[in-house]
PDB file of N, CA and C in Angstrom:
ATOM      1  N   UNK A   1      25.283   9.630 -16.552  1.00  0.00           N
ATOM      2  CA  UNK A   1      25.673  10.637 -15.588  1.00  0.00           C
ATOM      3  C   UNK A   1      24.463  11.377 -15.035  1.00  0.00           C
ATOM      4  N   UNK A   2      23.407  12.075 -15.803  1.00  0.00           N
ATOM      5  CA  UNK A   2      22.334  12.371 -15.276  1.00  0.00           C
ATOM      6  C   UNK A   2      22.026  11.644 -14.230  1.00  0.00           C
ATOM      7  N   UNK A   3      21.435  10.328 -14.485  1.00  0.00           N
ATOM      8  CA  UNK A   3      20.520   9.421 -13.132  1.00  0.00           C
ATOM      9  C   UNK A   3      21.675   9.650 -12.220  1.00  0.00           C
ATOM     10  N   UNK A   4      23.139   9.705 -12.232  1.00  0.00           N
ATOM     11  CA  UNK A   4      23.741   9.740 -10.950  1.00  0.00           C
ATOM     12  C   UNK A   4      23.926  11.070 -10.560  1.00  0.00           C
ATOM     13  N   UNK A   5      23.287  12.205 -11.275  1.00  0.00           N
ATOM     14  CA  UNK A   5      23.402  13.195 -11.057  1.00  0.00           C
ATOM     15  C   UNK A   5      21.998  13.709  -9.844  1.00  0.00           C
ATOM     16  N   UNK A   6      20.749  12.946 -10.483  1.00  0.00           N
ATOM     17  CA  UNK A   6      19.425  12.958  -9.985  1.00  0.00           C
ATOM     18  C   UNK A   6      19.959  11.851  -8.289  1.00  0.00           C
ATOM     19  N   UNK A   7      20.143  10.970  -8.199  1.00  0.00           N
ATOM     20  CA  UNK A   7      20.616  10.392  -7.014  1.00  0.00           C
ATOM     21  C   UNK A   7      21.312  11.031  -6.250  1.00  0.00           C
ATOM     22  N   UNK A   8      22.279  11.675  -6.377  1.00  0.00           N
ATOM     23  CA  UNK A   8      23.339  12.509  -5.963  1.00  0.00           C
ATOM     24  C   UNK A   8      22.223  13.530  -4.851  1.00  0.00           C
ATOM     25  N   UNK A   9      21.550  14.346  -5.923  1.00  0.00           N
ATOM     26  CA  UNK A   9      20.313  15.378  -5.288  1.00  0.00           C
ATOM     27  C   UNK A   9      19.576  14.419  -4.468  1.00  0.00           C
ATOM     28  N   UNK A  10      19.137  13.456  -5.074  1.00  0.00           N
ATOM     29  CA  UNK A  10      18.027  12.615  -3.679  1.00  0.00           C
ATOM     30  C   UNK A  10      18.876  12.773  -1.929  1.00  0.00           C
ATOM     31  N   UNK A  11      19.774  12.134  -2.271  1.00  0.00           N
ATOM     32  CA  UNK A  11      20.638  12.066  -1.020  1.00  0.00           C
ATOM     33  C   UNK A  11      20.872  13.077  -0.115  1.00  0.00           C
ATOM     34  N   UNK A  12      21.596  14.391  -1.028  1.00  0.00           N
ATOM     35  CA  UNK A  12      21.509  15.793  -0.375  1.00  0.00           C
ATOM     36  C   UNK A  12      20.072  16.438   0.453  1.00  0.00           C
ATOM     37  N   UNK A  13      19.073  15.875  -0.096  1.00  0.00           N
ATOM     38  CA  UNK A  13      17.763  16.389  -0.138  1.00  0.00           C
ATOM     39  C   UNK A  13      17.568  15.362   1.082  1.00  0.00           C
ATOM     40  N   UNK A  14      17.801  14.051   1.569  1.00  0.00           N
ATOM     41  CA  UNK A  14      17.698  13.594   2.305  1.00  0.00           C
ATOM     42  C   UNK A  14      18.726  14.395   3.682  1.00  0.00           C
ATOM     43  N   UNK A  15      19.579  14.453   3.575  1.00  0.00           N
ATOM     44  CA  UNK A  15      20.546  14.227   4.405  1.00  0.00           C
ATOM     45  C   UNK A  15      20.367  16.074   4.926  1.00  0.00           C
ATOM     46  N   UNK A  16      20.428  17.333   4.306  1.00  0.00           N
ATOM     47  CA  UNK A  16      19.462  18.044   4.746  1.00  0.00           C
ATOM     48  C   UNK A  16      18.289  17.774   5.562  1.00  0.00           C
ATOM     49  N   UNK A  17      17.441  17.120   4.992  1.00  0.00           N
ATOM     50  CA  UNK A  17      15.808  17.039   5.772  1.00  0.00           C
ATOM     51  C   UNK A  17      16.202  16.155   7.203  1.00  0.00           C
ATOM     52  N   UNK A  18      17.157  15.804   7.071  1.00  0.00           N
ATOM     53  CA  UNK A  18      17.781  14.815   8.526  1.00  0.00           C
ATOM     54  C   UNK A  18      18.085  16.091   9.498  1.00  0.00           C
ATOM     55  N   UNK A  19      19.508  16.866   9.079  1.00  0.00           N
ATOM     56  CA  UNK A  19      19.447  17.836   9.567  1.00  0.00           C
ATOM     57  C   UNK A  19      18.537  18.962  10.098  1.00  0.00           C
ATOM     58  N   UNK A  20      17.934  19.275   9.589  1.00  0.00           N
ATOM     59  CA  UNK A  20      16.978  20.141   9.656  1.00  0.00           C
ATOM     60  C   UNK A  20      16.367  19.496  11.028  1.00  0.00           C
ATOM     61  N   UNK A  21      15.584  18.614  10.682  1.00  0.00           N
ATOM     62  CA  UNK A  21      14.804  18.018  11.547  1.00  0.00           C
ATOM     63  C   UNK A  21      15.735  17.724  13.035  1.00  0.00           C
ATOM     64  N   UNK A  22      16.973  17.465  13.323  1.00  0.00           N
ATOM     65  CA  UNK A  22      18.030  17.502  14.499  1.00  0.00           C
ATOM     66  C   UNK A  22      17.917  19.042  15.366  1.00  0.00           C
ATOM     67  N   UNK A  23      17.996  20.441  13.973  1.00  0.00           N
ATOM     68  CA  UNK A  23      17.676  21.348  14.666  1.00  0.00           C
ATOM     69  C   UNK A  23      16.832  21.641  15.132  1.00  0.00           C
ATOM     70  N   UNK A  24      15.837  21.010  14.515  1.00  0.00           N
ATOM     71  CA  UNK A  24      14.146  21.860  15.410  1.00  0.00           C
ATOM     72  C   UNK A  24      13.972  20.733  16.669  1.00  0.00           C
ATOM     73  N   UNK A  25      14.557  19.553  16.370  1.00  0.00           N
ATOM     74  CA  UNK A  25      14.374  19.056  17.945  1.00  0.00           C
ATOM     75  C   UNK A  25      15.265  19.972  18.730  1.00  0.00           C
ATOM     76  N   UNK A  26      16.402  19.998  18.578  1.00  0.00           N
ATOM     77  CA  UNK A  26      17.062  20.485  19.520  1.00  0.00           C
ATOM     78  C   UNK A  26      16.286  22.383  19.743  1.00  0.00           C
ATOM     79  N   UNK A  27      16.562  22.834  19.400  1.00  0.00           N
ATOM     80  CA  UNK A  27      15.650  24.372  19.059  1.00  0.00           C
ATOM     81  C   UNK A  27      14.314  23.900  19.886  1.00  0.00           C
ATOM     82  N   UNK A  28      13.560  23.357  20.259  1.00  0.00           N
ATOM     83  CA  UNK A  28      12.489  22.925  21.331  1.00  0.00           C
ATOM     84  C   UNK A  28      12.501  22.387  22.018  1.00  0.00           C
ATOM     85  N   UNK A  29      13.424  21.541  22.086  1.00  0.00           N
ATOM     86  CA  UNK A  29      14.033  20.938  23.853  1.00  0.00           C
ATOM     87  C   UNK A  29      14.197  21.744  24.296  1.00  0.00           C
ATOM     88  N   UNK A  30      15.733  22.403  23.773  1.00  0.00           N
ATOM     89  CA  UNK A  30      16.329  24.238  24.640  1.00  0.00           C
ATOM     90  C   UNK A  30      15.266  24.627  24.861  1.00  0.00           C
ATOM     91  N   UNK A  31      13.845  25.117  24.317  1.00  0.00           N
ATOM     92  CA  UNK A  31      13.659  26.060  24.508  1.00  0.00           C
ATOM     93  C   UNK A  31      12.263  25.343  25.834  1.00  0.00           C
ATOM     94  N   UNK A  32      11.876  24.310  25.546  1.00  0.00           N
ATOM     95  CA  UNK A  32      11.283  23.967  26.810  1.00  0.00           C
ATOM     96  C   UNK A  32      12.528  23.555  28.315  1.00  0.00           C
ATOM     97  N   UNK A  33      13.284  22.839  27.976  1.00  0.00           N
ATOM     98  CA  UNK A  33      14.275  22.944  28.881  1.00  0.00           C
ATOM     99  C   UNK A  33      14.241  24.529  29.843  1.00  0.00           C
ATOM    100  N   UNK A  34      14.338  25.383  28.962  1.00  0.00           N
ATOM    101  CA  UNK A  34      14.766  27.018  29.846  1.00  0.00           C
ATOM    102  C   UNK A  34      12.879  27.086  30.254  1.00  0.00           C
ATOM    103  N   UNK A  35      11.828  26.121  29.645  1.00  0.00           N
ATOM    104  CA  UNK A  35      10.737  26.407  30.285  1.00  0.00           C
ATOM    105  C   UNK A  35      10.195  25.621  31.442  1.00  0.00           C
ATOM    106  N   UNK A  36      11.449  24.872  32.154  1.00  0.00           N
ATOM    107  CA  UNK A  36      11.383  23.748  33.175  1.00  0.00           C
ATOM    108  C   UNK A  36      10.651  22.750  32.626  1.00  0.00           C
ATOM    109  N   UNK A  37      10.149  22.192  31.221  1.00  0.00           N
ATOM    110  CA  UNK A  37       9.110  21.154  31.014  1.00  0.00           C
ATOM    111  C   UNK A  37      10.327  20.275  30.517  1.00  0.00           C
ATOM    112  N   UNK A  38      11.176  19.932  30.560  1.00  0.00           N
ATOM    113  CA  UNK A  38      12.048  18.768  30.136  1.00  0.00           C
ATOM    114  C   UNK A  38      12.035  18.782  28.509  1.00  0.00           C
ATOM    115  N   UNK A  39      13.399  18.103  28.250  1.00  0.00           N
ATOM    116  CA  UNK A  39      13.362  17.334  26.480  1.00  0.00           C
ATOM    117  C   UNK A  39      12.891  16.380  26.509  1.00  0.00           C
ATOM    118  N   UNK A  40      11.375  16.728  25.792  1.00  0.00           N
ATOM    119  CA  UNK A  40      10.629  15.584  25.222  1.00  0.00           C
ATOM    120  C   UNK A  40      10.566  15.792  24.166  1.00  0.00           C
ATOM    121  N   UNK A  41      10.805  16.547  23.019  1.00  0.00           N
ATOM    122  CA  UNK A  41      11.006  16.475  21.296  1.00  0.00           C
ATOM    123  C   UNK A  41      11.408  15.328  20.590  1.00  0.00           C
ATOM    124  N   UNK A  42      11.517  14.984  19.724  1.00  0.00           N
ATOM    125  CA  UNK A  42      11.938  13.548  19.126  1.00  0.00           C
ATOM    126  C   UNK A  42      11.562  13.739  17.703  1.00  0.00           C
ATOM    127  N   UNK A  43      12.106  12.855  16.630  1.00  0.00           N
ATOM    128  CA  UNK A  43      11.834  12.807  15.349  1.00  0.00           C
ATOM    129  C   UNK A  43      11.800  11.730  15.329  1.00  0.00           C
ATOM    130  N   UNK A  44      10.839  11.294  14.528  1.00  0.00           N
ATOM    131  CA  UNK A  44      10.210   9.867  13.961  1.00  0.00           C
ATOM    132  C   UNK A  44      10.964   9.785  12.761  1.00  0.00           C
ATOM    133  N   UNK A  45      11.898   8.425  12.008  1.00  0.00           N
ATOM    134  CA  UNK A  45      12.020   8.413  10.579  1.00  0.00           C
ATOM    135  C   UNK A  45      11.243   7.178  10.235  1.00  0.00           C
ATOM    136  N   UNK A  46      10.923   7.370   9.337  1.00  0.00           N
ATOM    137  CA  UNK A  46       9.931   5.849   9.079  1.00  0.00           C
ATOM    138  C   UNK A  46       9.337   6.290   7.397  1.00  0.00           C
ATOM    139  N   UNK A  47       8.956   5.238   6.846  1.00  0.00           N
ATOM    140  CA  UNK A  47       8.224   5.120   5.440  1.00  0.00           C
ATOM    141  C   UNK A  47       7.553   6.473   5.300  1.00  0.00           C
ATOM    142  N   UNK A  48       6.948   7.188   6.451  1.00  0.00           N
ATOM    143  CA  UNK A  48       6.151   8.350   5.689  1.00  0.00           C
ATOM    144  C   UNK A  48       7.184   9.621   5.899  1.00  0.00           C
ATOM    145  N   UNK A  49       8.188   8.880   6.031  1.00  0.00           N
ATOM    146  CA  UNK A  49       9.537  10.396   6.012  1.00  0.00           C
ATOM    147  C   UNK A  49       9.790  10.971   7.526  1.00  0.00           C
ATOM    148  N   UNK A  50      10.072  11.994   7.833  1.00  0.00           N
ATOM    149  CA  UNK A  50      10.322  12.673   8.755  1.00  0.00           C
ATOM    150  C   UNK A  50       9.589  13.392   9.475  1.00  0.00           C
ATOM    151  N   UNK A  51       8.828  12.937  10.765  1.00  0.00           N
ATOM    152  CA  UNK A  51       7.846  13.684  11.677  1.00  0.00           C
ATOM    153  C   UNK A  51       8.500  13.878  12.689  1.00  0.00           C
ATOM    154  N   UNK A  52       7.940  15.054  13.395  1.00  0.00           N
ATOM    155  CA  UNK A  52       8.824  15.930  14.154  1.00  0.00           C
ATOM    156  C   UNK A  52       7.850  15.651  15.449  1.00  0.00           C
ATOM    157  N   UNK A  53       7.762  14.795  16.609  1.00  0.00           N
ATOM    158  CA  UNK A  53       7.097  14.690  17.662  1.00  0.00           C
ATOM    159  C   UNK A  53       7.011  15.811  18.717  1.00  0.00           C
ATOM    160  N   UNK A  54       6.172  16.259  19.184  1.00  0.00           N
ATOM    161  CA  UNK A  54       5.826  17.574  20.326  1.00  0.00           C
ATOM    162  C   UNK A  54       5.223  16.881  21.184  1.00  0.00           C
ATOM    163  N   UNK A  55       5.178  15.948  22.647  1.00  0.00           N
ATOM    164  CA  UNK A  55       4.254  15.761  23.233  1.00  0.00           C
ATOM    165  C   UNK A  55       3.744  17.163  24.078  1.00  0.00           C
ATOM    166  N   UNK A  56       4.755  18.297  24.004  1.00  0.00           N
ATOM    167  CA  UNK A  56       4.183  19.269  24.573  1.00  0.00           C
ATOM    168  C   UNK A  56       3.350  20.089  23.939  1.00  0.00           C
ATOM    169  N   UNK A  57       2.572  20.006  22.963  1.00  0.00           N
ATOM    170  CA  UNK A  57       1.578  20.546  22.229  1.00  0.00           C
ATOM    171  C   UNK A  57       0.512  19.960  22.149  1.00  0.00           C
ATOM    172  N   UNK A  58       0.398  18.840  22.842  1.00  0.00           N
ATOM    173  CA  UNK A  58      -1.015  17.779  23.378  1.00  0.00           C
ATOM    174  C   UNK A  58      -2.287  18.525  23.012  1.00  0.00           C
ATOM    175  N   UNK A  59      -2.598  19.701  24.177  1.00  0.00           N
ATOM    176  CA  UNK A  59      -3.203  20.445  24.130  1.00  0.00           C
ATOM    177  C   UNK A  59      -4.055  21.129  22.497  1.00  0.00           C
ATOM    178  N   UNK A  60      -3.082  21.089  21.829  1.00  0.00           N
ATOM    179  CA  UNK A  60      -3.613  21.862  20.564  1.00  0.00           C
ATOM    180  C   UNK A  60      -4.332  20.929  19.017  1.00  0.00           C
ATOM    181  N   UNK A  61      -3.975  19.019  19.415  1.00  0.00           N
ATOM    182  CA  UNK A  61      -4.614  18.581  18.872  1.00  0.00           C
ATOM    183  C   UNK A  61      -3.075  17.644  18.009  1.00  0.00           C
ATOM    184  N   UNK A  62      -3.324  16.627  17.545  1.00  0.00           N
ATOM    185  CA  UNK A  62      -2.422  15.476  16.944  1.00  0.00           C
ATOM    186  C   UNK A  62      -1.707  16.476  15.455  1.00  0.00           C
ATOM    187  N   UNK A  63      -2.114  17.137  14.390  1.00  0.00           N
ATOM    188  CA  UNK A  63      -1.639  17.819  13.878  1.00  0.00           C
ATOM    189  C   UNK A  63      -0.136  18.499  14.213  1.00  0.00           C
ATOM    190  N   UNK A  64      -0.622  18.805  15.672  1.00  0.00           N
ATOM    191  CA  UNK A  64       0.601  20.321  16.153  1.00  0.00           C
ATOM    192  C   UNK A  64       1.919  19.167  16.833  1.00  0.00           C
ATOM    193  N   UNK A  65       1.076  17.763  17.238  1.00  0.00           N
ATOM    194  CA  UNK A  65       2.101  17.280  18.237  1.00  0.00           C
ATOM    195  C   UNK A  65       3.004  16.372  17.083  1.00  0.00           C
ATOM    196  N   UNK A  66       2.095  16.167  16.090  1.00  0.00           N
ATOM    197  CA  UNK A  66       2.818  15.355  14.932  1.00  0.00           C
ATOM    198  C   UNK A  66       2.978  15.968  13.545  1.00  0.00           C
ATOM    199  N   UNK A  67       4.165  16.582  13.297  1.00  0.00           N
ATOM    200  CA  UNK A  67       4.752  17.519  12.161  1.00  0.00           C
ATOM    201  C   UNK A  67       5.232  17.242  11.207  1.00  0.00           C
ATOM    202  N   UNK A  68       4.830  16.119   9.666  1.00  0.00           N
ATOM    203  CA  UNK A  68       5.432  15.960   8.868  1.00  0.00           C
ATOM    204  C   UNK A  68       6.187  17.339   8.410  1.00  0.00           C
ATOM    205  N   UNK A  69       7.666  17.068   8.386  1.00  0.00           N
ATOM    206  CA  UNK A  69       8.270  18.055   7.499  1.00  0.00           C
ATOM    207  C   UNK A  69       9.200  17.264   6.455  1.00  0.00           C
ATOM    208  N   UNK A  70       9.419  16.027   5.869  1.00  0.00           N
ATOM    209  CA  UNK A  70       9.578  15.565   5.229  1.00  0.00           C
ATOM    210  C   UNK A  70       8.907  14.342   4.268  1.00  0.00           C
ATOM    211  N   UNK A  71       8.238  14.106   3.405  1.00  0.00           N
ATOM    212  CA  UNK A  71       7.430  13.030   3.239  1.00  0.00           C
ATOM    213  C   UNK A  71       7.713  12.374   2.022  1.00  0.00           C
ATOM    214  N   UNK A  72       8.748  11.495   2.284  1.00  0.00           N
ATOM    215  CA  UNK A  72       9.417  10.572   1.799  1.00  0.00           C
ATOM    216  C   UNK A  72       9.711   9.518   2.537  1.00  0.00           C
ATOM    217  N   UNK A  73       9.746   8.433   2.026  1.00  0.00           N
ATOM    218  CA  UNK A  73      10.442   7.093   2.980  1.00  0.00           C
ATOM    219  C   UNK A  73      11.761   7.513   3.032  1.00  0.00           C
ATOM    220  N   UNK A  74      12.422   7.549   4.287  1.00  0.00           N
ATOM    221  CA  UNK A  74      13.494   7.028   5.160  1.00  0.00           C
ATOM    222  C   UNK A  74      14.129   5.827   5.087  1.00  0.00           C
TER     223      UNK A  74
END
């Protein structure tokens, strides 16, 4: 029961970090949308987990435009 207890949490912990990551795209589209620059936000899922794409932060360097907030394989 434990290990299906520990799996159980993996999943939640996934399926959160999915979420999460839906709001902050959306939460920066809106908020460039109301800044006339279009939805360009996006989330990457892939082997190094969940990166949060900004091409509108170009300017500030690959760090700001590429946001691990999850780092786990997907």
């Amino acid at each position: 029961m434990i290990g299906g207890s520990r799996r159980h949490a993996e999943e939640a912990r996934i399926t959160c970090a999915i979420v999460d990551a839906a709001a902050r795209v959306r939460d920066l589209n809106f908020k460039y949308m109301q800044e006339g620059k279009g939805a360009t936000v996006t989330a990457r899922f892939d082997q190094d987990g969940i990166t949060i794409c900004d091409p509108n932060r170009a300017s500030e360097g690959a760090d700001k435009v590429f946001q691990c907030i999850y780092d786990k394989a997907i």
